[in-house]
PDB file of N, CA and C in Angstrom:
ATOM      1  N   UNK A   1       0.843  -1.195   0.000  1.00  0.00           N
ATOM      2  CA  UNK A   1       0.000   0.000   0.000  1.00  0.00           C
ATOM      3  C   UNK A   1       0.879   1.245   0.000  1.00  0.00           C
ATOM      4  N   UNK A   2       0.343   2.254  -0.474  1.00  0.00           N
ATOM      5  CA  UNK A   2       1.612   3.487  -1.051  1.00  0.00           C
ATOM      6  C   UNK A   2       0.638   4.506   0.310  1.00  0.00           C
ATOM      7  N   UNK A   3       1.358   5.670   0.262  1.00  0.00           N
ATOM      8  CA  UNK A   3       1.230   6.315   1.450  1.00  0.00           C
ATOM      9  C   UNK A   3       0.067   7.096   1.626  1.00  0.00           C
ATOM     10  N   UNK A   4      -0.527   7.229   0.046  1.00  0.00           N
ATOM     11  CA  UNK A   4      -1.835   7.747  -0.076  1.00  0.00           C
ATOM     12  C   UNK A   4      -3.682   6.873  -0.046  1.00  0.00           C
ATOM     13  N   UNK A   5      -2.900   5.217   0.380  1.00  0.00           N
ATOM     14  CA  UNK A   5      -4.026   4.695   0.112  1.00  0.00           C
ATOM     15  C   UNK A   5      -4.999   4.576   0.990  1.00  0.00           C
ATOM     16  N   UNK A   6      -4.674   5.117   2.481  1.00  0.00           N
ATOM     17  CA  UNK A   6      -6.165   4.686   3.030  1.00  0.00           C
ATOM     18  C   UNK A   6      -6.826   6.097   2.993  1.00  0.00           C
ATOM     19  N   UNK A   7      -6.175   7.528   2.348  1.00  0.00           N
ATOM     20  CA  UNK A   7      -6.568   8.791   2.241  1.00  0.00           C
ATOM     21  C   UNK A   7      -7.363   8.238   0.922  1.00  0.00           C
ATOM     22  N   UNK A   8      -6.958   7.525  -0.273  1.00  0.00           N
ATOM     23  CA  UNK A   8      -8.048   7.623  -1.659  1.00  0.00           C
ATOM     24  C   UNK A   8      -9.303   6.316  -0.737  1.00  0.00           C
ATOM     25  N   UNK A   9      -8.901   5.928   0.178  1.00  0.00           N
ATOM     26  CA  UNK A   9     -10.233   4.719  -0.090  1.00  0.00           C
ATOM     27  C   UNK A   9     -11.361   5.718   0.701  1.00  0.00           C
ATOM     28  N   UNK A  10     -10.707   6.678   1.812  1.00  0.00           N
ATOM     29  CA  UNK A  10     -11.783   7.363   2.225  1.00  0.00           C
ATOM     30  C   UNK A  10     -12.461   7.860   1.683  1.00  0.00           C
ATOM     31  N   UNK A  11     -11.950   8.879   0.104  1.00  0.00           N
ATOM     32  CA  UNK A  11     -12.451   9.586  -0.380  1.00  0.00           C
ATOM     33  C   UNK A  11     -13.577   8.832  -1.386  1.00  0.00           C
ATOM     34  N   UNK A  12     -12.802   7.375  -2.047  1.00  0.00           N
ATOM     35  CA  UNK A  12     -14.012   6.533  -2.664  1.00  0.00           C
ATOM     36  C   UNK A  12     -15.223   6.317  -1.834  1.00  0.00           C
ATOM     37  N   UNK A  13     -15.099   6.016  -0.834  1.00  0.00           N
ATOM     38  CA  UNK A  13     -15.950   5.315  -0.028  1.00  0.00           C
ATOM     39  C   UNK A  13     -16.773   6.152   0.857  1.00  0.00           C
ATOM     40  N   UNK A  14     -16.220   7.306   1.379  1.00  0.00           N
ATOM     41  CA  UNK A  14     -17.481   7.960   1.807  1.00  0.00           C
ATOM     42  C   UNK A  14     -18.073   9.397   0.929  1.00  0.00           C
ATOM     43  N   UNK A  15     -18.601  10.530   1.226  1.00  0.00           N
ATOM     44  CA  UNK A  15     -19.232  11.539   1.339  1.00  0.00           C
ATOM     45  C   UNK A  15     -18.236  12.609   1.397  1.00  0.00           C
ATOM     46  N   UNK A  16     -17.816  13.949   0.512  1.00  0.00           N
ATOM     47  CA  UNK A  16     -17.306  14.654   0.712  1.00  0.00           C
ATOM     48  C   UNK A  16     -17.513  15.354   2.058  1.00  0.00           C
ATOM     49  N   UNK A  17     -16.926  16.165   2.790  1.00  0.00           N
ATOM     50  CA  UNK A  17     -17.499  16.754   3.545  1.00  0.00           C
ATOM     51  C   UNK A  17     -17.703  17.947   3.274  1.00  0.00           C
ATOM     52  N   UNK A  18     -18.741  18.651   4.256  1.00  0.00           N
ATOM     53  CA  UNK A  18     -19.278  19.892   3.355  1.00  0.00           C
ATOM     54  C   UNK A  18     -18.465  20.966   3.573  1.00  0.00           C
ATOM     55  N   UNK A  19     -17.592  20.794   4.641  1.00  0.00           N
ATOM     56  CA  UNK A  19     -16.415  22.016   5.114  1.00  0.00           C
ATOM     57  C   UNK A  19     -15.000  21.961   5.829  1.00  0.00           C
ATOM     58  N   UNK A  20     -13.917  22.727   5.091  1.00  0.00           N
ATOM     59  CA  UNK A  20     -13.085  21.898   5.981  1.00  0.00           C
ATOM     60  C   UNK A  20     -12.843  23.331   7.079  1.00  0.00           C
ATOM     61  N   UNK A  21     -12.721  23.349   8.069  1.00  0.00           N
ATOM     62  CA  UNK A  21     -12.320  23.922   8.971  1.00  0.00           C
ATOM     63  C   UNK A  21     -10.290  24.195   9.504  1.00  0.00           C
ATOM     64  N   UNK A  22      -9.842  24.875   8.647  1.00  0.00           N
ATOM     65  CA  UNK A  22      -8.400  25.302   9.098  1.00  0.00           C
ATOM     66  C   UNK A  22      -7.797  26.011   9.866  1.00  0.00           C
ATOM     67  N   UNK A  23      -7.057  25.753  11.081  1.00  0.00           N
ATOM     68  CA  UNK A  23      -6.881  26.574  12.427  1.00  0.00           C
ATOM     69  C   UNK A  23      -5.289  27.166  11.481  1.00  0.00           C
ATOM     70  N   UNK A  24      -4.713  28.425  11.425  1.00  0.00           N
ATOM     71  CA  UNK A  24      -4.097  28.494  10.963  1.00  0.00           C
ATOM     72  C   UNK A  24      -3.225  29.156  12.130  1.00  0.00           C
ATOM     73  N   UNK A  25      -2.711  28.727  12.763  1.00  0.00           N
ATOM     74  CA  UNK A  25      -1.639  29.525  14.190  1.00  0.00           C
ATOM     75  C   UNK A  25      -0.218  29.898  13.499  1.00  0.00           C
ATOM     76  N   UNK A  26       0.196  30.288  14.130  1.00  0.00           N
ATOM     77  CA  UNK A  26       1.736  31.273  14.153  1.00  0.00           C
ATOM     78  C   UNK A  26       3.007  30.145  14.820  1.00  0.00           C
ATOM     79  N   UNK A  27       3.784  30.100  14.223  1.00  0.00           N
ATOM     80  CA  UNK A  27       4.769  29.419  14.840  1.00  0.00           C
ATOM     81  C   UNK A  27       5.133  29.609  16.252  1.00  0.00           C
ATOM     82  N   UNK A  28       5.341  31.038  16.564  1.00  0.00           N
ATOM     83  CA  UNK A  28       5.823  31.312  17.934  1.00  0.00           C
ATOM     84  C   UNK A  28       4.143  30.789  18.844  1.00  0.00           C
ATOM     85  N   UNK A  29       2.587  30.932  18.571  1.00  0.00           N
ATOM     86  CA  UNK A  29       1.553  30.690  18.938  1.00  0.00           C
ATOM     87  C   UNK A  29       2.077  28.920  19.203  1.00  0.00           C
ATOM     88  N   UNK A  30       2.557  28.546  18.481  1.00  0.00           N
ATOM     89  CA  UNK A  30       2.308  27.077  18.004  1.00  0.00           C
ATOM     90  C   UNK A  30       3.293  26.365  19.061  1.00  0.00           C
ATOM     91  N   UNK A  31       4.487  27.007  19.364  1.00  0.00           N
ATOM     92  CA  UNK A  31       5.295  26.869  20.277  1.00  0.00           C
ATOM     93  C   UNK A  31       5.035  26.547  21.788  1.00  0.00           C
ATOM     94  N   UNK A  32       4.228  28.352  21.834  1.00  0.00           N
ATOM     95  CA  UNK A  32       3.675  28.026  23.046  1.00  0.00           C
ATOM     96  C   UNK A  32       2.481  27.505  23.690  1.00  0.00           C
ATOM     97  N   UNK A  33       2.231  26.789  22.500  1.00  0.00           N
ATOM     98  CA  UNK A  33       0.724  26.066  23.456  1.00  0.00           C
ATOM     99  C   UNK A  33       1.303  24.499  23.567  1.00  0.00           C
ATOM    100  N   UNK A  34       2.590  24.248  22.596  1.00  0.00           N
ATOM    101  CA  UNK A  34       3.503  22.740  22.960  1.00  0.00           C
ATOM    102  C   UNK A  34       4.134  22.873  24.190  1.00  0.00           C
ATOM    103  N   UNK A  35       4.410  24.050  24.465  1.00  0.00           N
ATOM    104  CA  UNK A  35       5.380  24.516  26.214  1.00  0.00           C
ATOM    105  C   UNK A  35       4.573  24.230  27.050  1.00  0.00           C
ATOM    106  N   UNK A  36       3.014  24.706  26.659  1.00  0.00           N
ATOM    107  CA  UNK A  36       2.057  24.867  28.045  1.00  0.00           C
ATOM    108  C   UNK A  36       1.571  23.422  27.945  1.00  0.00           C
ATOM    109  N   UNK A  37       1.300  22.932  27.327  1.00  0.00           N
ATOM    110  CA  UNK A  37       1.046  21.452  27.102  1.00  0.00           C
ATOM    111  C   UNK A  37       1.618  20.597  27.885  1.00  0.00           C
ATOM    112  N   UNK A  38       3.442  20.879  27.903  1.00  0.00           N
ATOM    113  CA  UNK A  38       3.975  19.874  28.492  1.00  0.00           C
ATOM    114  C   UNK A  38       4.108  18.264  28.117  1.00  0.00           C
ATOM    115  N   UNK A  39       3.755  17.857  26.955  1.00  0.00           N
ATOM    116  CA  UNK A  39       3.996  16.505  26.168  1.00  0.00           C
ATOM    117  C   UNK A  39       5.149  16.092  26.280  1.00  0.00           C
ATOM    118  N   UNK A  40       5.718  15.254  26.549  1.00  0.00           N
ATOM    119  CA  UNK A  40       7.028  14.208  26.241  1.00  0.00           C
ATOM    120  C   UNK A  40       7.503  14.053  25.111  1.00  0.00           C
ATOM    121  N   UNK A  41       5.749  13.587  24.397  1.00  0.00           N
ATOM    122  CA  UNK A  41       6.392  13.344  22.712  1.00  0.00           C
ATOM    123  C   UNK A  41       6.814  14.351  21.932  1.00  0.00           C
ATOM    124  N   UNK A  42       5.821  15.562  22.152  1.00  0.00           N
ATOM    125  CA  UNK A  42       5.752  16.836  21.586  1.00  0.00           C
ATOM    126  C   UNK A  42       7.547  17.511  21.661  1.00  0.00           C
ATOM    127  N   UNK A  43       7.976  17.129  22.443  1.00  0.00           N
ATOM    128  CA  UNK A  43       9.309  18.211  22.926  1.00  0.00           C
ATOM    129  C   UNK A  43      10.401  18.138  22.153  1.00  0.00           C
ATOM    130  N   UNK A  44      10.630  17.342  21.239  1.00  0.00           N
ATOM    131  CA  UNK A  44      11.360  17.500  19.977  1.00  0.00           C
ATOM    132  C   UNK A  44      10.970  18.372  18.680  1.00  0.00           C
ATOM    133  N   UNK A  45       9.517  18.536  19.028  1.00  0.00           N
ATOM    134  CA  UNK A  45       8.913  19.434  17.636  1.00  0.00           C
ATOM    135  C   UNK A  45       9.609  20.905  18.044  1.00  0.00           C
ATOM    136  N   UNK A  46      10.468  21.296  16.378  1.00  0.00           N
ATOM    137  CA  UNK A  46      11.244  22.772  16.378  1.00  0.00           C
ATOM    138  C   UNK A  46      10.381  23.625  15.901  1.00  0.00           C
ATOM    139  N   UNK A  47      10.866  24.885  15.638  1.00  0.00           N
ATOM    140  CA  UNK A  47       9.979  26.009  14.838  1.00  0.00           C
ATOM    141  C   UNK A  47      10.084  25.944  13.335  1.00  0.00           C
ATOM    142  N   UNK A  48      11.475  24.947  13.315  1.00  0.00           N
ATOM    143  CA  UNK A  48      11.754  25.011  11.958  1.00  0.00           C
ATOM    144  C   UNK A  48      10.804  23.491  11.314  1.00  0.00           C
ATOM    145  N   UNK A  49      10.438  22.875  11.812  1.00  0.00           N
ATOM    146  CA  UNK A  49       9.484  22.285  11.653  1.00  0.00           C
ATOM    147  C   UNK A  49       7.963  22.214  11.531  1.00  0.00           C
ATOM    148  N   UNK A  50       7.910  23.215  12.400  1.00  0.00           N
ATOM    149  CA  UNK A  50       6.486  23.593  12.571  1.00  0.00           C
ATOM    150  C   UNK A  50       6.112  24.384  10.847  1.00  0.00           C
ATOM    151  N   UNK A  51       7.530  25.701  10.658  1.00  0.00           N
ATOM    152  CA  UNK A  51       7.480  26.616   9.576  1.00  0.00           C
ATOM    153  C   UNK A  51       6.929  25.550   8.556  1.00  0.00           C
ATOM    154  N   UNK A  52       8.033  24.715   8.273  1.00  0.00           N
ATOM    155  CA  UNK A  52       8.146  23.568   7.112  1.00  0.00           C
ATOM    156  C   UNK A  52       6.619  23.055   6.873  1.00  0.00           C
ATOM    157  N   UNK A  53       6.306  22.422   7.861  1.00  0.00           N
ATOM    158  CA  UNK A  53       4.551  21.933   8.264  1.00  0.00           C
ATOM    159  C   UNK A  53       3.898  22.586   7.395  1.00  0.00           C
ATOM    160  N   UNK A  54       3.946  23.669   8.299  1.00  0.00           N
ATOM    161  CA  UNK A  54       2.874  24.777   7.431  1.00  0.00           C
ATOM    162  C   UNK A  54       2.537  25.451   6.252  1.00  0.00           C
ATOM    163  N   UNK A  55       3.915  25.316   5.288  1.00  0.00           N
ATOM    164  CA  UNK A  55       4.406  25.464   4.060  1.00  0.00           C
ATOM    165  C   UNK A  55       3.427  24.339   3.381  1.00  0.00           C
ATOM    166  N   UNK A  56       3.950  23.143   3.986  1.00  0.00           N
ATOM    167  CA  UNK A  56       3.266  21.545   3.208  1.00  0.00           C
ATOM    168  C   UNK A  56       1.647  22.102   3.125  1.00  0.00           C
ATOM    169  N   UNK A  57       0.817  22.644   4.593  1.00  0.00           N
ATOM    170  CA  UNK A  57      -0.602  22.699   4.805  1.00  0.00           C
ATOM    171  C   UNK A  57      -1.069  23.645   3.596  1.00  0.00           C
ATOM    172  N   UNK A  58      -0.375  24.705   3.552  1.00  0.00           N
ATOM    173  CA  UNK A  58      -0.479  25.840   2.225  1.00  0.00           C
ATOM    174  C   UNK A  58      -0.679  25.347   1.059  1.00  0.00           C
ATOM    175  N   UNK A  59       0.566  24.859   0.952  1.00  0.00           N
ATOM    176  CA  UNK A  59       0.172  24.207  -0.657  1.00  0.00           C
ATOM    177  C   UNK A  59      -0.828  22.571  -0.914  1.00  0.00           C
ATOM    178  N   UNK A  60      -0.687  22.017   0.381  1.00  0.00           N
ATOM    179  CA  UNK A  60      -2.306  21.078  -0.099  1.00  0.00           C
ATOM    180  C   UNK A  60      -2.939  21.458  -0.039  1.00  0.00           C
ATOM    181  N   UNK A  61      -3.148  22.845   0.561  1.00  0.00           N
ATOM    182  CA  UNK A  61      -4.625  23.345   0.750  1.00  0.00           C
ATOM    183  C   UNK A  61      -4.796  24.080  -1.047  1.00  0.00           C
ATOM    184  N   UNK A  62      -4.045  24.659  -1.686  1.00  0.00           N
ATOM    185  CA  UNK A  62      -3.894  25.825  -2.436  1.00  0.00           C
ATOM    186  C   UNK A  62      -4.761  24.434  -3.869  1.00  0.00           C
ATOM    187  N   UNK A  63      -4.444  23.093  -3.690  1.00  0.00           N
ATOM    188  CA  UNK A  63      -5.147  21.959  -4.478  1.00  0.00           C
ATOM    189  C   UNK A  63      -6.197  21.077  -3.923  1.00  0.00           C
ATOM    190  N   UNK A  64      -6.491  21.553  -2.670  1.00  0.00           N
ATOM    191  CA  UNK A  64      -7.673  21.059  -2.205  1.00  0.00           C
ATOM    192  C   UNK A  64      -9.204  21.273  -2.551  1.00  0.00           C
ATOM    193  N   UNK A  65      -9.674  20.461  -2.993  1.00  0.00           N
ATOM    194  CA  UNK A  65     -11.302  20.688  -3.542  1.00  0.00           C
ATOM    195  C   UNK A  65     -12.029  20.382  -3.632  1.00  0.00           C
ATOM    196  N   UNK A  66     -12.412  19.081  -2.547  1.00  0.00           N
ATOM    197  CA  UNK A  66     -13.470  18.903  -1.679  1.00  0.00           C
ATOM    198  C   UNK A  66     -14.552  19.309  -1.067  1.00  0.00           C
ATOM    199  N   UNK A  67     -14.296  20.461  -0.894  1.00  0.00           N
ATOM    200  CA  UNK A  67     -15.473  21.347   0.025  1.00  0.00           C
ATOM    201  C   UNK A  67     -14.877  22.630   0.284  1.00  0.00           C
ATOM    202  N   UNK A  68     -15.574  23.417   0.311  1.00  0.00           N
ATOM    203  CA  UNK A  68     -15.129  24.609   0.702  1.00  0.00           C
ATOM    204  C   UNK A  68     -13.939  24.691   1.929  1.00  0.00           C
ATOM    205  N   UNK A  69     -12.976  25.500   1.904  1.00  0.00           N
ATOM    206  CA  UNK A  69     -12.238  25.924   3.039  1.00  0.00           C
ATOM    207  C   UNK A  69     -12.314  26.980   4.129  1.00  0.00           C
ATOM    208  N   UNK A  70     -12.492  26.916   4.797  1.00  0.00           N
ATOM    209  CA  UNK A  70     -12.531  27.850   6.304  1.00  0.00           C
ATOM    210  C   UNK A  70     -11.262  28.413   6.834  1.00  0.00           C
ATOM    211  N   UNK A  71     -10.408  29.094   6.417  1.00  0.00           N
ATOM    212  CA  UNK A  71      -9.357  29.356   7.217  1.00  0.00           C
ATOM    213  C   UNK A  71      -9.228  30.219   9.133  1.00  0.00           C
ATOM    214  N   UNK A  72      -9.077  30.134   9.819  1.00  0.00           N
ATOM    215  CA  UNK A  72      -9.237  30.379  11.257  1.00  0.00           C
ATOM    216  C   UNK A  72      -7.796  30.804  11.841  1.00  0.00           C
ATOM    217  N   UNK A  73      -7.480  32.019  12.117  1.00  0.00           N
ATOM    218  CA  UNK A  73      -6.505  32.123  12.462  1.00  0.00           C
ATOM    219  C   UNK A  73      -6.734  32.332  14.096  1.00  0.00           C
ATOM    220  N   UNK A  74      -6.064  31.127  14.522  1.00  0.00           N
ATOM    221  CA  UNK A  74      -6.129  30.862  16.008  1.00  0.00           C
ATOM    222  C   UNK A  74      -5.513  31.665  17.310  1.00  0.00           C
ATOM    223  N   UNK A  75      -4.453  32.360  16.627  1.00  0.00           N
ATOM    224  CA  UNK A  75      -3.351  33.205  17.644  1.00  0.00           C
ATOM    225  C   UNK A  75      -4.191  34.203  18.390  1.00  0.00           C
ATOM    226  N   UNK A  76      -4.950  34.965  18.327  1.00  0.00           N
ATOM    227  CA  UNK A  76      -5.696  35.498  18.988  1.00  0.00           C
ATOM    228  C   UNK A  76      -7.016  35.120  19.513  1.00  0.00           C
ATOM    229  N   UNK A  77      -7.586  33.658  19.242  1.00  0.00           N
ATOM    230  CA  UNK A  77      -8.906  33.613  19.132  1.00  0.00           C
ATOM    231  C   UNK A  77      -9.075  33.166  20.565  1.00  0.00           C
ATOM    232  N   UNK A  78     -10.754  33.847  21.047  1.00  0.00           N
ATOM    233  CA  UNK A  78     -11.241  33.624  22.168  1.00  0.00           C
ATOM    234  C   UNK A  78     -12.965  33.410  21.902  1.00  0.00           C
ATOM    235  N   UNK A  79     -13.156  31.776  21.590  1.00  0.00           N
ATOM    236  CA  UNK A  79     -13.766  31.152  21.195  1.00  0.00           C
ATOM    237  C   UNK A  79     -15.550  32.286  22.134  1.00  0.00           C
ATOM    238  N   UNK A  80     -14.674  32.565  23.612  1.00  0.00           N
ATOM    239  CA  UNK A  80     -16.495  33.097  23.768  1.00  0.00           C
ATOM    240  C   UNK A  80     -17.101  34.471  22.909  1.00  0.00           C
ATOM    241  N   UNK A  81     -15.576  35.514  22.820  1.00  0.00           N
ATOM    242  CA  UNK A  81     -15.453  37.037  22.066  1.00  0.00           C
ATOM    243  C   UNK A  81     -16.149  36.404  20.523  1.00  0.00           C
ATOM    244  N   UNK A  82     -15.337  35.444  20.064  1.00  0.00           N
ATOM    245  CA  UNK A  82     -15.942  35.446  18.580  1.00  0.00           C
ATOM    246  C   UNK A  82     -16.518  34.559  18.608  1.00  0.00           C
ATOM    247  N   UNK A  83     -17.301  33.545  19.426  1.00  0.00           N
ATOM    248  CA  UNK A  83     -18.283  32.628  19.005  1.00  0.00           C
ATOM    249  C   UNK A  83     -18.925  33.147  17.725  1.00  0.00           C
ATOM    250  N   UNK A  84     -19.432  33.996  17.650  1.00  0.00           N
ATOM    251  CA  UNK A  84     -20.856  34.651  16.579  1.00  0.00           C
ATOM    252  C   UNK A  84     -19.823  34.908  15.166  1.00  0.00           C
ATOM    253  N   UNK A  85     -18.262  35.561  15.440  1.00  0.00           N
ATOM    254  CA  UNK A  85     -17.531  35.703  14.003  1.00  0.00           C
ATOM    255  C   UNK A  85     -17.878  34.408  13.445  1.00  0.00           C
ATOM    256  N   UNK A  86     -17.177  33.446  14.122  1.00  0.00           N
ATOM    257  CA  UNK A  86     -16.790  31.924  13.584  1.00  0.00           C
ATOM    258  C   UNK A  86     -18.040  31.266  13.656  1.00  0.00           C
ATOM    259  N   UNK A  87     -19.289  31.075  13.553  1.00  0.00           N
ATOM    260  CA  UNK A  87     -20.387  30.601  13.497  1.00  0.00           C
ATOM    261  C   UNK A  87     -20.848  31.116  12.088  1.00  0.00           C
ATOM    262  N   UNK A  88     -20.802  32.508  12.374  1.00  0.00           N
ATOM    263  CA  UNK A  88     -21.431  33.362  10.772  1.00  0.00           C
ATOM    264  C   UNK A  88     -20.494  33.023   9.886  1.00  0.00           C
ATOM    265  N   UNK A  89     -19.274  32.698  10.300  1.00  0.00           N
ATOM    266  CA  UNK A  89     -18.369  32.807   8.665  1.00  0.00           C
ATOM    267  C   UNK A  89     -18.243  31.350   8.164  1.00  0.00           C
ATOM    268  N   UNK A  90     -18.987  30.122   9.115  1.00  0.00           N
ATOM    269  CA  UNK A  90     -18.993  28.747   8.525  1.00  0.00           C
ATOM    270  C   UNK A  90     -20.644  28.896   8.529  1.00  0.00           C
ATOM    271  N   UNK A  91     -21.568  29.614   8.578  1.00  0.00           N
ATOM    272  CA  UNK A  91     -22.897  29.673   8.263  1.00  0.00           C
ATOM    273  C   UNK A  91     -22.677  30.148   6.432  1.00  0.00           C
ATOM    274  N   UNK A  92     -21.956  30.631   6.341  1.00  0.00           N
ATOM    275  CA  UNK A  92     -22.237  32.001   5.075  1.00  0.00           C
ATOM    276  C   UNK A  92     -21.153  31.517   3.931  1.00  0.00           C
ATOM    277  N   UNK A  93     -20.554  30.574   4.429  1.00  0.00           N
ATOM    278  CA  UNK A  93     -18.727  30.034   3.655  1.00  0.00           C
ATOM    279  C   UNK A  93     -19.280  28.585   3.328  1.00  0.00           C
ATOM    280  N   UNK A  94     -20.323  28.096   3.828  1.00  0.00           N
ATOM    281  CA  UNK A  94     -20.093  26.480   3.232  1.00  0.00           C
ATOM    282  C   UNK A  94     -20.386  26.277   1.581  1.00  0.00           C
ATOM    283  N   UNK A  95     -20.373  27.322   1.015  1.00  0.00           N
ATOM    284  CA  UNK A  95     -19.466  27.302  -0.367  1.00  0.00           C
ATOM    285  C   UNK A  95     -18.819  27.975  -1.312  1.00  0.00           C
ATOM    286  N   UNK A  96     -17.788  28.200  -0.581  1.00  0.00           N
ATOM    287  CA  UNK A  96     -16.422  28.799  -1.127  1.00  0.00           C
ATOM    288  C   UNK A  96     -15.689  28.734  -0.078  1.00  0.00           C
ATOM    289  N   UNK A  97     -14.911  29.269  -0.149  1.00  0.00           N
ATOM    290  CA  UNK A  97     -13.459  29.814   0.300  1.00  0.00           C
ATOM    291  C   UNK A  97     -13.346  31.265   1.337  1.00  0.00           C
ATOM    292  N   UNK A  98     -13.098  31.107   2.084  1.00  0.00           N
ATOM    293  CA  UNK A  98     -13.061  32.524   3.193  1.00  0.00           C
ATOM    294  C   UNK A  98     -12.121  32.500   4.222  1.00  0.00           C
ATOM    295  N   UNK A  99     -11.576  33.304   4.432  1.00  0.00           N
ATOM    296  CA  UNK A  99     -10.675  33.444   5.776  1.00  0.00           C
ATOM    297  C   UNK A  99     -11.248  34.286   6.722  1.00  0.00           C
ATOM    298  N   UNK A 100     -11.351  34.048   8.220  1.00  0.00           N
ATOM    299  CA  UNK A 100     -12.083  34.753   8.941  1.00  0.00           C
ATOM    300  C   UNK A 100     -10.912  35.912   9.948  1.00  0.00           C
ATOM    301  N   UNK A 101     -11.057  36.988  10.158  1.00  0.00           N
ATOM    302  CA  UNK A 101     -10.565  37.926  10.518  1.00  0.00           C
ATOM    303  C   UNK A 101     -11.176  38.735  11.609  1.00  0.00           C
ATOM    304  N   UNK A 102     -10.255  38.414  12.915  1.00  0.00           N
ATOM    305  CA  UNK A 102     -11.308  38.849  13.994  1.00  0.00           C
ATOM    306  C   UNK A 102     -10.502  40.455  13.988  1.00  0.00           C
ATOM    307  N   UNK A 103     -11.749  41.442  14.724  1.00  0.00           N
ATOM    308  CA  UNK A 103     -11.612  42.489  14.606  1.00  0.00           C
ATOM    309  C   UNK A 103     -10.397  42.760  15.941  1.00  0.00           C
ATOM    310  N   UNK A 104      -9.495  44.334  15.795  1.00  0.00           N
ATOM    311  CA  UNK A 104      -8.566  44.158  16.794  1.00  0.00           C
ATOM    312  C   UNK A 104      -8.922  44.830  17.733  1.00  0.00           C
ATOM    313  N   UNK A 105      -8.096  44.291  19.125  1.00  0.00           N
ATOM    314  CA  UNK A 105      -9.565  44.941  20.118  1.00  0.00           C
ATOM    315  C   UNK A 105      -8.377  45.680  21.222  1.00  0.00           C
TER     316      UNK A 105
END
C-alpha cells in the first residue's frame, strides 16, 4: 500500500465533507501552546518544523477541492469574544473559500 491509500479509499468510499475547517496559528503561537502542554512526545517538535509543516498545509490546501475551506486564524482567538464571528463565517462560507478575521480589540 503506497502512502496515499487509506486517504483515496476514504475519499471513494465515503461523502465529501461539506467544510473543511483550518486553524491556521503562528509558529511562535504554536510553540507556546507545545510549552504549556507539556507533552514528552511533543518536545522535539522545532519552529523550523512547525514553519516547514505549514508550508506543506499551504500548498495542499492551495489543491484542495473537496469542500469549501474555512481558514481560522487561532493566535488570537477567544472562542467566547468570537463565538458569533466563527459561526457566521462557517454559516455564510459552506461554499467557497473565506478566511475569517477577527476584529482588533
Amino acid at each position: 500500500m503506497g502512502p496515499t491509500a487509506n486517504f483515496d479509499l476514504v475519499i471513494e468510499t465515503l461523502p465529501p465533507p461539506d467544510l473543511l475547517v483550518y486553524l491556521q496559528a503562528s509558529v511562535p503561537t504554536l510553540m507556546e501552546r507545545i510549552g504549556k502542554r507539556g507533552r514528552g512526545i511533543e518536545s522535539g517538535i522545532t519552529a523550523d518544523y512547525l514553519e516547514r509543516l505549514g508550508a506543506l498545509y499551504t500548498e495542499w490546501l492551495e489543491g484542495f477541492n473537496l469542500c469549501p475551506v474555512l481558514t481560522v486564524p487561532p493566535d488570537d482567538l477567544d472562542f467566547v469574544t468570537h463565538l458569533q464571528i466563527i459561526s457566521e463565517r462557517i454559516l455564510d462560507k459552506l461554499q467557497g473559500k473565506e478566511e475569517v478575521v477577527f476584529p482588533e480589540m
